[in-house]
Protein backbone atom coordinates (compact mmCIF):
# COMPACT_ATOMS: atom_id res chain seq x y z
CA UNK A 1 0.00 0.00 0.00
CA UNK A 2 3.00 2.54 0.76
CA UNK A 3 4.25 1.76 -2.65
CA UNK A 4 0.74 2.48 -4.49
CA UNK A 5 0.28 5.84 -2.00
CA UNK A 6 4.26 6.74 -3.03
CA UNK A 7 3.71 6.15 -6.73
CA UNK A 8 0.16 8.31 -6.53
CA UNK A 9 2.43 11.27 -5.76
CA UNK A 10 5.15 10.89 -8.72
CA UNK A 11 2.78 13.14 -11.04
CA UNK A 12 2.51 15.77 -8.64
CA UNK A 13 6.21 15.60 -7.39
CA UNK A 14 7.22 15.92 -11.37
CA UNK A 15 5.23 18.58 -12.48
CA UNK A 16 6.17 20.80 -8.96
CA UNK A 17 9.71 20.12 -10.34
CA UNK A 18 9.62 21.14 -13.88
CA UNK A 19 7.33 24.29 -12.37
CA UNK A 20 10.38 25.35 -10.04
CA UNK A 21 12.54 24.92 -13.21
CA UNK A 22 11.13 27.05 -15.44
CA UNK A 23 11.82 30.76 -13.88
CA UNK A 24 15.45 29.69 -13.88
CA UNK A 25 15.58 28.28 -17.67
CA UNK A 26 13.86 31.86 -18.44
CA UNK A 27 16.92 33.06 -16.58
CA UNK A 28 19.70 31.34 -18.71
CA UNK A 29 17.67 32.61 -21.78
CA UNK A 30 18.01 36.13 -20.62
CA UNK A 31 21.77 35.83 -20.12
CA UNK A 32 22.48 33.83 -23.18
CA UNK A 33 20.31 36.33 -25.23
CA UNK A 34 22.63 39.01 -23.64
CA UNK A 35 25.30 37.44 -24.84
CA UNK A 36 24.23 37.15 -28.45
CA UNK A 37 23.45 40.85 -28.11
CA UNK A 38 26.92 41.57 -27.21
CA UNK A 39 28.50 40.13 -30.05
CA UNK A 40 26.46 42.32 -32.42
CA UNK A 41 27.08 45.48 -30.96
CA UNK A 42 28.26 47.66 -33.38
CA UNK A 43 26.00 46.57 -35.59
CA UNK A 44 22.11 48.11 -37.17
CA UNK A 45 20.06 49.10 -33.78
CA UNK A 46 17.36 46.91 -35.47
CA UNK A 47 19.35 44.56 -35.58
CA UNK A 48 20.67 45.03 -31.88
CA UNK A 49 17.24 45.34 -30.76
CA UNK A 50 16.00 42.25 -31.95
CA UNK A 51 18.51 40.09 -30.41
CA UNK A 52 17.19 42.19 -26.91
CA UNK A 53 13.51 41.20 -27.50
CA UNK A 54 14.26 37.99 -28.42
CA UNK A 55 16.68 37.45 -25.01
CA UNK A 56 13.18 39.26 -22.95
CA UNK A 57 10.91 36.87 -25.17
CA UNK A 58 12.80 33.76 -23.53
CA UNK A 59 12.59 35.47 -20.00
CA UNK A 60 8.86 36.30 -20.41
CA UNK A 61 8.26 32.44 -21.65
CA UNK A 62 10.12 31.01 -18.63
CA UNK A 63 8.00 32.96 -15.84
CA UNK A 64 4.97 32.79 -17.82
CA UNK A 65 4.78 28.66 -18.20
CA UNK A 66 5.90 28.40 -14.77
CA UNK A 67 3.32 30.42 -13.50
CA UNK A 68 0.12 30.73 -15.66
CA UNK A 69 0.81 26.67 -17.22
CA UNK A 70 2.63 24.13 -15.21
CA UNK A 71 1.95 25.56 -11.69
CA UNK A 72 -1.46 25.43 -11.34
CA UNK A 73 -1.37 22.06 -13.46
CA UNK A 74 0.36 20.58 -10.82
CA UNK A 75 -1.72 22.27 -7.85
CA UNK A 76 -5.14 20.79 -9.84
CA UNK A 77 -3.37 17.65 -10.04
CA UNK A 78 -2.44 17.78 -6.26
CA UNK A 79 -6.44 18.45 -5.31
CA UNK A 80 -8.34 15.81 -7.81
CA UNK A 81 -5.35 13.40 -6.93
CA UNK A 82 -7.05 11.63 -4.50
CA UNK A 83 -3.92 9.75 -3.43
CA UNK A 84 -4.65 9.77 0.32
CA UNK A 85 -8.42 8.92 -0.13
CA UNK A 86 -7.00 5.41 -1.88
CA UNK A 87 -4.59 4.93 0.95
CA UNK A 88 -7.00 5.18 3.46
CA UNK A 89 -9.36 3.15 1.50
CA UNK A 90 -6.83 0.10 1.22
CA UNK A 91 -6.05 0.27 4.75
CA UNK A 92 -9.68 -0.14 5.12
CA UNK A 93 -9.75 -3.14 3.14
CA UNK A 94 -6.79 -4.58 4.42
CA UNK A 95 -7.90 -4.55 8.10
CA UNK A 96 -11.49 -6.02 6.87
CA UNK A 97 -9.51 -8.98 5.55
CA UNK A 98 -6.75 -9.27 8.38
CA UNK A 99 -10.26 -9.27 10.87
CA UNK A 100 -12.60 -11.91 8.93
């Protein structure tokens, strides 16, 4: 039964995860599209400009999946997961057995 109430909660455990992940990928796009920007200064300030929205386009991805996507995925998952109700259940049925 602890294995079936442990394996209930991978789901949940996995999408918290990626969630916590995301504001820090949008990070490493923001600092690698810095970088890119870098090399073309000097260049067209279109061009310059471009590589800037694209490096804030990555940033603005990461927090907004996190947030507004896989967060509340995994908090919906976490209430209609039912994983204690089951556990509590089998107990139930194992103790009717163990008793009859």
């Amino acid at each position: 039964m602890g294995v079936h109430h442990q394996g209930a909660t991978v789901p949940i455990t996995a999408w918290s995860t990626m969630a916590d992940s995301l504001p820090g990928l949008g990070i490493v796009a923001a600092v690698l599209g810095v970088v890119i920007t870098m090399g073309a200064l000097g260049g067209p300030p279109e061009e310059i400009g471009h590589k800037v929205a694209s490096a804030l386009v990555g940033t603005f991805l990461g927090i907004l999946l996190c947030y507004g996507l896989v967060d509340p995925v995994a908090a919906n998952i976490a209430k209609t997961k039912t994983a204690d109700d089951e556990h509590a259940f089998f107990t139930c049925c194992a103790w009717s057995c163990w008793l009859s």
